[in-house]
C-alpha atoms as a PDB file:
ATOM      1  CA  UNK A   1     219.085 186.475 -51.238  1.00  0.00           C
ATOM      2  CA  UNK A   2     216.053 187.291 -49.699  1.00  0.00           C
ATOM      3  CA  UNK A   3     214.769 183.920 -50.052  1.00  0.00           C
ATOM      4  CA  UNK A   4     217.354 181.950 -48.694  1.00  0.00           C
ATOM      5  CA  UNK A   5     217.009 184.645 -45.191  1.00  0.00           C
ATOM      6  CA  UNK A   6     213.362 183.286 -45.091  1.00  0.00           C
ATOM      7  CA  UNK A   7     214.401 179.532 -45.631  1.00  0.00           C
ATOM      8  CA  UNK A   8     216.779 180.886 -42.976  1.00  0.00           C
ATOM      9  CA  UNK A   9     214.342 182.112 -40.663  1.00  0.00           C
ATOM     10  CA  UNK A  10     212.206 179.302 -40.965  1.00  0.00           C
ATOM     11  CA  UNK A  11     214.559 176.359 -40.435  1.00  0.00           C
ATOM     12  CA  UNK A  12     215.712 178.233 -37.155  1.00  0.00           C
ATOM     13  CA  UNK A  13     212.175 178.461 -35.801  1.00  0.00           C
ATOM     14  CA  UNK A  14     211.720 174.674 -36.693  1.00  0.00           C
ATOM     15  CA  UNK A  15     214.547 173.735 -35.123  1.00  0.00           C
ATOM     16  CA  UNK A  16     213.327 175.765 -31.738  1.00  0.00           C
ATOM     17  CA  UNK A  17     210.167 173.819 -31.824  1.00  0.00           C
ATOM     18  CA  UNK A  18     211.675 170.348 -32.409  1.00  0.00           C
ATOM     19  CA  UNK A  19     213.680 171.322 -29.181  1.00  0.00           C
ATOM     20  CA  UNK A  20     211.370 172.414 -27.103  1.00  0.00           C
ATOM     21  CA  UNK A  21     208.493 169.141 -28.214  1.00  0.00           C
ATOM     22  CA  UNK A  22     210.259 166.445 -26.497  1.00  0.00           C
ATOM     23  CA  UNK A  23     208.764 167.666 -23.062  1.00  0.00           C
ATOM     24  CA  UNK A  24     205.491 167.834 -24.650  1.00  0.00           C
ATOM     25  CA  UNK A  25     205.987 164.485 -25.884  1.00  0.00           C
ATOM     26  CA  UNK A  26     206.389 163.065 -23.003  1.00  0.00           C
ATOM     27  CA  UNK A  27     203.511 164.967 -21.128  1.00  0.00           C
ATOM     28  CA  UNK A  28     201.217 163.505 -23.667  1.00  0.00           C
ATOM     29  CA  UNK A  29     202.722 160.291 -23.506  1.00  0.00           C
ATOM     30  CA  UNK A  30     202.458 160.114 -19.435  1.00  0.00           C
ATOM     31  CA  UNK A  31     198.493 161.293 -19.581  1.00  0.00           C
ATOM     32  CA  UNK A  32     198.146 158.859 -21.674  1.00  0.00           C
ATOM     33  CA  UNK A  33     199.971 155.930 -19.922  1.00  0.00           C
ATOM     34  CA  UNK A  34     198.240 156.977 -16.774  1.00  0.00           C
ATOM     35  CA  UNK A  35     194.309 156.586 -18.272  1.00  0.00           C
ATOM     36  CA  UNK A  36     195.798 153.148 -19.901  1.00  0.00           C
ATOM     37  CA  UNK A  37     196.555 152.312 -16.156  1.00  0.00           C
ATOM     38  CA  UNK A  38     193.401 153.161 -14.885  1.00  0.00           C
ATOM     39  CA  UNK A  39     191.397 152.249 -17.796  1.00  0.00           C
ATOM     40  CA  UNK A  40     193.104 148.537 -17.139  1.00  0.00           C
ATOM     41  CA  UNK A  41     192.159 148.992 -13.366  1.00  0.00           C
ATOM     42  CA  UNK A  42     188.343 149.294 -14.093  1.00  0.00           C
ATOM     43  CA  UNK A  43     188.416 146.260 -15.979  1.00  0.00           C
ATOM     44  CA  UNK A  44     190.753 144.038 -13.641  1.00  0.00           C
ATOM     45  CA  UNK A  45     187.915 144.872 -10.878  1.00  0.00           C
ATOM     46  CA  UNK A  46     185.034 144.351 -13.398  1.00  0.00           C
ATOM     47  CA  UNK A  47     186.390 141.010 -13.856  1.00  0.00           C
ATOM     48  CA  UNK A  48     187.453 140.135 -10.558  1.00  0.00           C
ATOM     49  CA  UNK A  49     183.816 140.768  -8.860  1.00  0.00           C
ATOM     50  CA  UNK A  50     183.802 137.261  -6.804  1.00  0.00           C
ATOM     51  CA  UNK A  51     180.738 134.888  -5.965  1.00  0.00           C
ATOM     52  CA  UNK A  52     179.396 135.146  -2.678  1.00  0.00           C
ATOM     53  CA  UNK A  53     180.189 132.819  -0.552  1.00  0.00           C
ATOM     54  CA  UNK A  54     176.496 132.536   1.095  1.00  0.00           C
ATOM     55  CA  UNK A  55     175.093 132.211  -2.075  1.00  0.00           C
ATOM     56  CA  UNK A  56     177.468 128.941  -2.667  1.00  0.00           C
ATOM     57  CA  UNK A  57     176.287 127.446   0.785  1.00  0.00           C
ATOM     58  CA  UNK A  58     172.814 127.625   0.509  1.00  0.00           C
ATOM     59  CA  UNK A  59     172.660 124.290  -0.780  1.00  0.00           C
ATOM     60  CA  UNK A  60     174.423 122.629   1.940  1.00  0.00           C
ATOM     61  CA  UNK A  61     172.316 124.911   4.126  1.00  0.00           C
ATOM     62  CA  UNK A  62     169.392 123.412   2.701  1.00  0.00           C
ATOM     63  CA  UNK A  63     170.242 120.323   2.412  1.00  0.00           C
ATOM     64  CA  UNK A  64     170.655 120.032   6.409  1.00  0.00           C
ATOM     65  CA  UNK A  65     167.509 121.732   6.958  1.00  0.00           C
ATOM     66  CA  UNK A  66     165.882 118.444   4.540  1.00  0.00           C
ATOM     67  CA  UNK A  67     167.916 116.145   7.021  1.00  0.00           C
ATOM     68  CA  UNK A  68     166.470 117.934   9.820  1.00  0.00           C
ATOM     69  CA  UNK A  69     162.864 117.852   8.422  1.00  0.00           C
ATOM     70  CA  UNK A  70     163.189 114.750   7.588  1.00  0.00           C
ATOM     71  CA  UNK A  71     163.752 113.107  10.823  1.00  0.00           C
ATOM     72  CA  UNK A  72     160.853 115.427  12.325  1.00  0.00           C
ATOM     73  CA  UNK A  73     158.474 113.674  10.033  1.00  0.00           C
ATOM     74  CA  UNK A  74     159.612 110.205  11.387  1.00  0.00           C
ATOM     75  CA  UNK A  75     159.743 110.594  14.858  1.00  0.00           C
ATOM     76  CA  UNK A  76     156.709 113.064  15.025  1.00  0.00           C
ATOM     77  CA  UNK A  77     153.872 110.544  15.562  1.00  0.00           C
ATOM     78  CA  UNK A  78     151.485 111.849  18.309  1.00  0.00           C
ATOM     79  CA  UNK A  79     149.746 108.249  20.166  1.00  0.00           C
ATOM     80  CA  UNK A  80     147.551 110.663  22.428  1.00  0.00           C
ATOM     81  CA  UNK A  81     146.702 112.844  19.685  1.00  0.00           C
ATOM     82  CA  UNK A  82     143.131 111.122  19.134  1.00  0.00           C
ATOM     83  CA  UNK A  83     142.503 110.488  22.440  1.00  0.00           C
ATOM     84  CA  UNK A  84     143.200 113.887  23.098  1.00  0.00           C
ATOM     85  CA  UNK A  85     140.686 115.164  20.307  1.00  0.00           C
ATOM     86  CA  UNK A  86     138.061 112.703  21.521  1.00  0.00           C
ATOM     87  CA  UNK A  87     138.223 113.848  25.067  1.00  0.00           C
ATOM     88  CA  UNK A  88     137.683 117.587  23.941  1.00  0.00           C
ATOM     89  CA  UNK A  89     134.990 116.227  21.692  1.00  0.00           C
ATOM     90  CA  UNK A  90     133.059 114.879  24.714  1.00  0.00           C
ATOM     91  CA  UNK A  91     133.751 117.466  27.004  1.00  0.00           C
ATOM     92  CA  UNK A  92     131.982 119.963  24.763  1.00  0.00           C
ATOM     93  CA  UNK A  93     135.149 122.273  24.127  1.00  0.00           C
ATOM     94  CA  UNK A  94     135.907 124.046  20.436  1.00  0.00           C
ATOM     95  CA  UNK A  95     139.243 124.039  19.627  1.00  0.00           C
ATOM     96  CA  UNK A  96     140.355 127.376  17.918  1.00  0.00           C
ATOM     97  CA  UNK A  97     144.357 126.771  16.600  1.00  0.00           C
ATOM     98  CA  UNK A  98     145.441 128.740  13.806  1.00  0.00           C
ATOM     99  CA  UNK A  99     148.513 127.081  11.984  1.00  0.00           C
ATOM    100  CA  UNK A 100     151.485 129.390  12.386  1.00  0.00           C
ATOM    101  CA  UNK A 101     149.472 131.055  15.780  1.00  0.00           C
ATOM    102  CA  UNK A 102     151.195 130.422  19.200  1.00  0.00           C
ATOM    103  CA  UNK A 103     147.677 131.197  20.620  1.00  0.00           C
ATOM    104  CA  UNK A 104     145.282 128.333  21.631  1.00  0.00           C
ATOM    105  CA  UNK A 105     141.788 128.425  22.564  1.00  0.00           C
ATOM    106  CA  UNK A 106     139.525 126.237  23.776  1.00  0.00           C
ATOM    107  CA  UNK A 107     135.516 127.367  24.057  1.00  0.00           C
ATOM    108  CA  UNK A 108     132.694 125.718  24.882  1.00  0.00           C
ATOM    109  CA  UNK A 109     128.926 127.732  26.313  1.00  0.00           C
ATOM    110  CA  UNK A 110     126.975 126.004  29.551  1.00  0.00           C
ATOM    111  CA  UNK A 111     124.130 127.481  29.772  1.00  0.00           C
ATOM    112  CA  UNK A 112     124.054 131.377  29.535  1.00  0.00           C
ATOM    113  CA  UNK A 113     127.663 131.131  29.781  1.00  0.00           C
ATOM    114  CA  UNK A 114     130.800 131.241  27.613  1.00  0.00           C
ATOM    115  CA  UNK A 115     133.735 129.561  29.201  1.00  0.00           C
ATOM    116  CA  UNK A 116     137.117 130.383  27.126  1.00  0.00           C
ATOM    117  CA  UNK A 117     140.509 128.665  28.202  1.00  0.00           C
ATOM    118  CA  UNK A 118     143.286 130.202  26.038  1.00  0.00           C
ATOM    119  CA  UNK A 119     147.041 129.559  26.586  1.00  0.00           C
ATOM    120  CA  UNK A 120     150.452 129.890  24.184  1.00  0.00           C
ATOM    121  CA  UNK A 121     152.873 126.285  23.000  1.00  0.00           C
ATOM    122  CA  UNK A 122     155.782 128.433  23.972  1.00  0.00           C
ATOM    123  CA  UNK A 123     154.648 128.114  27.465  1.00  0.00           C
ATOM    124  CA  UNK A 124     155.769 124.373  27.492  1.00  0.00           C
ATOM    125  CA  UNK A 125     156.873 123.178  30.603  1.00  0.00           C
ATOM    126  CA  UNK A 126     160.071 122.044  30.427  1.00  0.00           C
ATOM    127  CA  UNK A 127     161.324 120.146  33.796  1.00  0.00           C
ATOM    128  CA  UNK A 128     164.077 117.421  32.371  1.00  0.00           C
ATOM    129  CA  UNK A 129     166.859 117.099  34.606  1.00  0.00           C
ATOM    130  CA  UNK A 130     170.234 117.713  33.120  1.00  0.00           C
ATOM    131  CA  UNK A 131     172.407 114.061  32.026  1.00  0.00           C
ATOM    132  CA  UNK A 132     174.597 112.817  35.030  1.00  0.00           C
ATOM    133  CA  UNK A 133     178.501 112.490  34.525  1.00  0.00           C
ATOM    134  CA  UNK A 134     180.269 109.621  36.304  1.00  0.00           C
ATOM    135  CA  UNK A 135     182.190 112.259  38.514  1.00  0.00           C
ATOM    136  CA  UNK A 136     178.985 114.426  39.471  1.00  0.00           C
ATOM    137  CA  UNK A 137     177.397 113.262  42.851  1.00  0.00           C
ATOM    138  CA  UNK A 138     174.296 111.949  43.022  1.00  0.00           C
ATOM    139  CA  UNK A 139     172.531 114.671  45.178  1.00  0.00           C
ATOM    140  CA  UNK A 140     172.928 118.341  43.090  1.00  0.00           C
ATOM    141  CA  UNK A 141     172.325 121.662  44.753  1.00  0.00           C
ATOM    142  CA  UNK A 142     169.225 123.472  43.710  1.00  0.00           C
ATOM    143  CA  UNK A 143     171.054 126.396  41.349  1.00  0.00           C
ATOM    144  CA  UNK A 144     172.184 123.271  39.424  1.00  0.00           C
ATOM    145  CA  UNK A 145     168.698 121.864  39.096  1.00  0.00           C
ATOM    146  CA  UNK A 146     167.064 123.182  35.594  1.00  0.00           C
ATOM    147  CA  UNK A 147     163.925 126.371  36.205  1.00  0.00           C
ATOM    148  CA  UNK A 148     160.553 124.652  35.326  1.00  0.00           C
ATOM    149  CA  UNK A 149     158.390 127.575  33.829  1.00  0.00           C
ATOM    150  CA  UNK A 150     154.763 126.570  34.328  1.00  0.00           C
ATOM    151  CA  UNK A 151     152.508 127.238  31.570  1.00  0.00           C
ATOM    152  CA  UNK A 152     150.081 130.665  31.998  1.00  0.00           C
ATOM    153  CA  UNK A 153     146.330 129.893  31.195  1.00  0.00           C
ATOM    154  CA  UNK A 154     143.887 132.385  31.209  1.00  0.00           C
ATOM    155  CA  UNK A 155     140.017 131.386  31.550  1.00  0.00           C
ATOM    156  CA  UNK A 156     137.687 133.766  30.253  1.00  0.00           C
ATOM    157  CA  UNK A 157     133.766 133.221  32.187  1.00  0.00           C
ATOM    158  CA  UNK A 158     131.891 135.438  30.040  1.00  0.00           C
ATOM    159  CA  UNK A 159     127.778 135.949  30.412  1.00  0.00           C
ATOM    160  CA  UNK A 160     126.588 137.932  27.293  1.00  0.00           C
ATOM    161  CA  UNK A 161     123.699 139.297  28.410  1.00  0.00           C
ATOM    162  CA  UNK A 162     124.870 140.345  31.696  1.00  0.00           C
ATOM    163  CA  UNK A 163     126.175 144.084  32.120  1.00  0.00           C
ATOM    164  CA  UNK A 164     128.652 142.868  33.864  1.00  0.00           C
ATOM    165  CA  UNK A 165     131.313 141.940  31.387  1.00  0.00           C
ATOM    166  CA  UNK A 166     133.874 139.086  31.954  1.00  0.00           C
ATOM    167  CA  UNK A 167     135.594 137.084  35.117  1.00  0.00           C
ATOM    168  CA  UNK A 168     138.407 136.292  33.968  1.00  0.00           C
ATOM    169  CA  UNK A 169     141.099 134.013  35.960  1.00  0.00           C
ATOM    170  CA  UNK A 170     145.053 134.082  35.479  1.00  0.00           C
ATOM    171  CA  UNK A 171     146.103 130.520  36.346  1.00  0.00           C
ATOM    172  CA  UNK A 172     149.407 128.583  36.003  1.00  0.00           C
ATOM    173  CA  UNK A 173     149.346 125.339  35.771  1.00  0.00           C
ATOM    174  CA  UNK A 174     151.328 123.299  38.500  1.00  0.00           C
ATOM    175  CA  UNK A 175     151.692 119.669  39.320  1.00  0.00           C
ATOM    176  CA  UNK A 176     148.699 119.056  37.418  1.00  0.00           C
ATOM    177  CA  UNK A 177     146.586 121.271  38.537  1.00  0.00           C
ATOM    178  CA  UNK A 178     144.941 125.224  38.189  1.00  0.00           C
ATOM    179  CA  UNK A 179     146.550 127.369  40.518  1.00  0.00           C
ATOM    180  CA  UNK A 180     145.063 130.868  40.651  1.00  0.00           C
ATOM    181  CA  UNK A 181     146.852 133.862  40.675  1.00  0.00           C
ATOM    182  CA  UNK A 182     144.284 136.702  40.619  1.00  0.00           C
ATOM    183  CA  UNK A 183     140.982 136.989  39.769  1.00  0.00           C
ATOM    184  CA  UNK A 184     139.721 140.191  37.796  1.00  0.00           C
ATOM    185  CA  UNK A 185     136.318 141.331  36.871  1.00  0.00           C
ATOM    186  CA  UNK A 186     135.720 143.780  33.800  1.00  0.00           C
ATOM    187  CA  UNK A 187     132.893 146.029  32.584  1.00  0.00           C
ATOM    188  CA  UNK A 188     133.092 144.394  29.166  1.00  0.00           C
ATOM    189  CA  UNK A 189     133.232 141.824  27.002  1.00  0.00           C
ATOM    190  CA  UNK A 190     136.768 140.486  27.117  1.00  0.00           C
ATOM    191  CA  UNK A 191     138.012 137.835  24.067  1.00  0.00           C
ATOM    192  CA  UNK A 192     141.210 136.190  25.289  1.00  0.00           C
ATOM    193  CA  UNK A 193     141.683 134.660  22.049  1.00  0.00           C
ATOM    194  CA  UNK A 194     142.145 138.332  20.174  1.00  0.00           C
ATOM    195  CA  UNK A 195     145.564 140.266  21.569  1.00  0.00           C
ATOM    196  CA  UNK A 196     145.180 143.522  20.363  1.00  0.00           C
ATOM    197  CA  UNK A 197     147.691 146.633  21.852  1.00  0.00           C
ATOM    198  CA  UNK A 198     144.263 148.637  22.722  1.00  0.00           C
ATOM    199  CA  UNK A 199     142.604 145.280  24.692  1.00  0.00           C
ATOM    200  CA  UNK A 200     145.843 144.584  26.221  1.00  0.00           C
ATOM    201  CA  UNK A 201     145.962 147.627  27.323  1.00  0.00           C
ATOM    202  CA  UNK A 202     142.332 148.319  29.122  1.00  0.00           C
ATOM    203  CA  UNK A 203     142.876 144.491  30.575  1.00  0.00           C
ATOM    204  CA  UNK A 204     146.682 145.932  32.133  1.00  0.00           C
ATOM    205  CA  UNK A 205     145.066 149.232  33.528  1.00  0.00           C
ATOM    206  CA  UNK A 206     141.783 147.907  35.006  1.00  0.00           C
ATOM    207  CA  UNK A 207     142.271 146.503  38.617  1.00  0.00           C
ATOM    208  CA  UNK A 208     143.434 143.194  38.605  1.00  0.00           C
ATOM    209  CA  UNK A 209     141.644 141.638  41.888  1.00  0.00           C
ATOM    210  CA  UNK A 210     143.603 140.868  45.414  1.00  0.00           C
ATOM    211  CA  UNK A 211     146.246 138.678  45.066  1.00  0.00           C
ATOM    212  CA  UNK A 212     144.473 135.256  45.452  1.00  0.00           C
ATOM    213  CA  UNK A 213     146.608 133.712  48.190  1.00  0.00           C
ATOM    214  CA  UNK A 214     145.900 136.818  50.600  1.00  0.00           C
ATOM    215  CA  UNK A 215     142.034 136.138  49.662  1.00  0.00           C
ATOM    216  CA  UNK A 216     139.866 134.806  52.524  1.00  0.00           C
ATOM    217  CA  UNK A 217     140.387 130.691  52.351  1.00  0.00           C
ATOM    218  CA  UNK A 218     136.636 130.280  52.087  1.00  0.00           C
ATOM    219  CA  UNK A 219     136.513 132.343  48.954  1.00  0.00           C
ATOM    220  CA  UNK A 220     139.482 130.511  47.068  1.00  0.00           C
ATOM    221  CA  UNK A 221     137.738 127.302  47.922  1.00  0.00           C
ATOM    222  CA  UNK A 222     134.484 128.833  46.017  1.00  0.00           C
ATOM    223  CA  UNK A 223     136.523 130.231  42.744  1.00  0.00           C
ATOM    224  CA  UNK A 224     138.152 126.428  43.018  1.00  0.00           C
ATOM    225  CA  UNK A 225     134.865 124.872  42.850  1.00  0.00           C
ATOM    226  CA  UNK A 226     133.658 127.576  40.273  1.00  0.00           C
ATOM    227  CA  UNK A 227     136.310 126.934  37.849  1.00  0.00           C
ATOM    228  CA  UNK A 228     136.119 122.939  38.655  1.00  0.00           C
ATOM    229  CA  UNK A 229     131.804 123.031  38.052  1.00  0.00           C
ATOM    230  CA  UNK A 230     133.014 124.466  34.620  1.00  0.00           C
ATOM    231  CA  UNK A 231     135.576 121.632  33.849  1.00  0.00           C
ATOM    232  CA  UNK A 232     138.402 123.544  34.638  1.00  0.00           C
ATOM    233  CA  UNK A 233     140.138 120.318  36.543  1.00  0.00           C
ATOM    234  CA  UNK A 234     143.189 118.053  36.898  1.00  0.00           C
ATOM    235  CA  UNK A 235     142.087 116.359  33.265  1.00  0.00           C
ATOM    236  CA  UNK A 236     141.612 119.459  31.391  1.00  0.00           C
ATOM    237  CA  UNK A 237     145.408 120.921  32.534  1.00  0.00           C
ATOM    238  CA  UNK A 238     147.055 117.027  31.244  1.00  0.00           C
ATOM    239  CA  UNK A 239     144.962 117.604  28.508  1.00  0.00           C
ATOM    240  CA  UNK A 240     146.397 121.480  27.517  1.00  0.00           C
ATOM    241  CA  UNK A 241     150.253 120.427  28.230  1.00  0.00           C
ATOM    242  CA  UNK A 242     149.356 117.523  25.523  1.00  0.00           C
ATOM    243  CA  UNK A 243     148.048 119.588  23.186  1.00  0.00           C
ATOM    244  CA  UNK A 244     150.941 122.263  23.799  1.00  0.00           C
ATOM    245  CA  UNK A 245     153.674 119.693  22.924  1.00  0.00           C
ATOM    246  CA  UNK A 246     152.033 118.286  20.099  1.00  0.00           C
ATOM    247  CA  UNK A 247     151.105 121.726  18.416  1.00  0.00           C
ATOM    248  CA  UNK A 248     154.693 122.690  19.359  1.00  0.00           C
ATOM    249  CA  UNK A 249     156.067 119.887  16.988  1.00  0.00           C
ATOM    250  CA  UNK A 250     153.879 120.251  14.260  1.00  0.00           C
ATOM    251  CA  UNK A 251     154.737 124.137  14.339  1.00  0.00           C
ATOM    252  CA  UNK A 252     158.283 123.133  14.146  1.00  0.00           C
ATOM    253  CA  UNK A 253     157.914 121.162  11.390  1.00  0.00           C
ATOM    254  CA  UNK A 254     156.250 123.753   9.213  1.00  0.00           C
ATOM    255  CA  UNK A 255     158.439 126.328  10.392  1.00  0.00           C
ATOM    256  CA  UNK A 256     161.305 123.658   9.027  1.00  0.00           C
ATOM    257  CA  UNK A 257     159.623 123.319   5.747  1.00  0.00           C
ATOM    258  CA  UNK A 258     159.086 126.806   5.214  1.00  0.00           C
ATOM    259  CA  UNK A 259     162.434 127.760   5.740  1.00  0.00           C
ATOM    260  CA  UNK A 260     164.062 125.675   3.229  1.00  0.00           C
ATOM    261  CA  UNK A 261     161.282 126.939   1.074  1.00  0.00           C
ATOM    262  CA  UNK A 262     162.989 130.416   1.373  1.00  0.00           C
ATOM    263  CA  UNK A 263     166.357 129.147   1.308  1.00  0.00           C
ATOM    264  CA  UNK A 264     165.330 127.061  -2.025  1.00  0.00           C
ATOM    265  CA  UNK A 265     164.128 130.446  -3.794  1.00  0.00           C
END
C-alpha cells in the first residue's frame, strides 16, 4: 500500500514536469535557432566578400598608360637636341640635370669667376593661342587671349676668393631676351643649384636690391652689359627654353614608365 502511494507520488511529480518542459523546450529550441541564424550570417558574409573593382581595372589602366607611352616614344625625337649640346659644349657651360630633378643648371668659371644659370622645366612658356571656331571673330579680347608665364632664371656671379659672397640676378626671360628684375648682393657663398629651407630662407630675408626698373638707366645698361660679357645673351635664353621643353618630355616619359611600373606591381 505504501508502495503504490510512492509510485503515486512519483507519477504525479512526472507528470508536473512533463507539463511545465514544453516552455523550456521551446526556449532551448529558439536559442538555438537564433545562433543557427547568425552562425549562417557569418558565413553568407565570409563568402560574399567581393573583388575590388580597382583591382579589376588596373589592367585596362595600364594598358592606356602603354598606349600613352608608347606614342611618347615615337613622336619624342628632339632635331635641336645636338645642336643644342654642341652649342653649350663651345660656350664653355656644364650642364648639371638630374633625371627626375625639375632643377637645371648650367656652370661654367671665366677667370676668377663662377657664373651659374639655374632655372626649373615647369617654367615652360606656354603662349599657343586657343583653336578658332567658325562663329568666333577674328579679333578676340585680351581676357580671351591665353597668360604666357615667362620662365624665372636666376644667375649666380660668384668670386670665391672674394669676401664678398655672390651677385646674384633674378631674370625672366621675355621675347628672347634677360630681363632683370632685381639685383641682390650676399655676404656668402650662394649655390642656386642646392634649395635647401635654411638657404631659401637667408636668400628671402637678406635685402633683395632696388627694384631694377626704378634703378638709374646708366646702371641697368652696365648690369646688361655685365651679364651679356658673361654670355648671358639672346642665344643663351633660345638655348634654356630648348633645353626646358626637351627635358620636359623626356621627364614625362619616365614619369609614364614609372607609373605603369607601379600600377604593374
Amino acid at each position: 500500500m505504501a508502495s503504490r502511494s510512492s509510485l503515486t507520488a512519483c507519477r504525479s511529480l512526472l507528470s508536473r514536469a512533463v507539463a511545465a518542459s514544453p516552455s523550456t523546450v521551446r526556449a532551448s529550441t529558439s536559442s538555438l535557432a537564433r545562433s543557427a541564424i547568425a552562425v549562417g550570417s557569418i558565413r553568407a558574409i565570409s563568402r560574399s566578400v567581393p573583388r575590388f573593382a580597382a583591382v579589376e581595372g588596373d589592367a585596362e589602366f595600364s594598358s592606356t598608360i602603354a598606349e600613352e607611352l608608347k606614342f611618347e616614344k615615337e613622336n619624342s625625337e628632339d632635331p635641336a637636341a645636338a645642336e643644342t649640346a654642341a652649342y653649350l659644349k663651345t660656350a664653355g657651360w656644364a650642364v648639371e640635370d638630374k633625371a627626375g630633378s625639375d632643377v637645371v643648371t648650367f656652370t661654367k668659371k671665366i677667370d676668377n669667376e663662377i657664373i651659374a644659370v639655374t632655372f626649373r622645366i615647369s617654367d615652360i612658356s606656354e603662349s599657343e593661342l586657343p583653336e578658332e571656331d567658325e562663329d568666333s571673330p577674328e579679333e578676340r579680347d585680351e581676357e580671351d587671349m591665353p597668360e604666357s608665364s615667362s620662365p624665372q632664371v636666376t644667375i649666380t656671379v660668384t668670386k670665391p676668393t672674394s669676401a664678398q659672397g655672390s651677385l646674384v640676378f633674378t631674370t625672366y626671360i621675355e621675347e628672347g631676351t634677360f630681363s632683370i628684375e632685381n639685383v641682390s648682393l650676399f655676404d656668402e657663398i650662394v649655390d642656386a643649384s642646392k634649395e635647401t629651407a635654411e638657404g631659401q630662407f637667408r636668400q628671402d630675408a637678406a635685402y633683395g636690391g632696388p627694384t631694377f626698373d626704378n634703378l638709374d638707366p646708366a646702371i641697368q645698361d652696365h648690369f646688361e652689359s655685365f651679364l651679356e660679357s658673361r654670355g648671358i645673351n639672346g642665344e643663351l635664353a633660345e638655348v634654356i627654353q630648348e633645353y626646358q621643353v626637351s627635358k620636359e618630355q623626356k621627364e614625362y616619359v619616365s614619369w609614364l614608365a614609372n607609373v605603369k611600373a607601379f600600377i604593374d606591381l
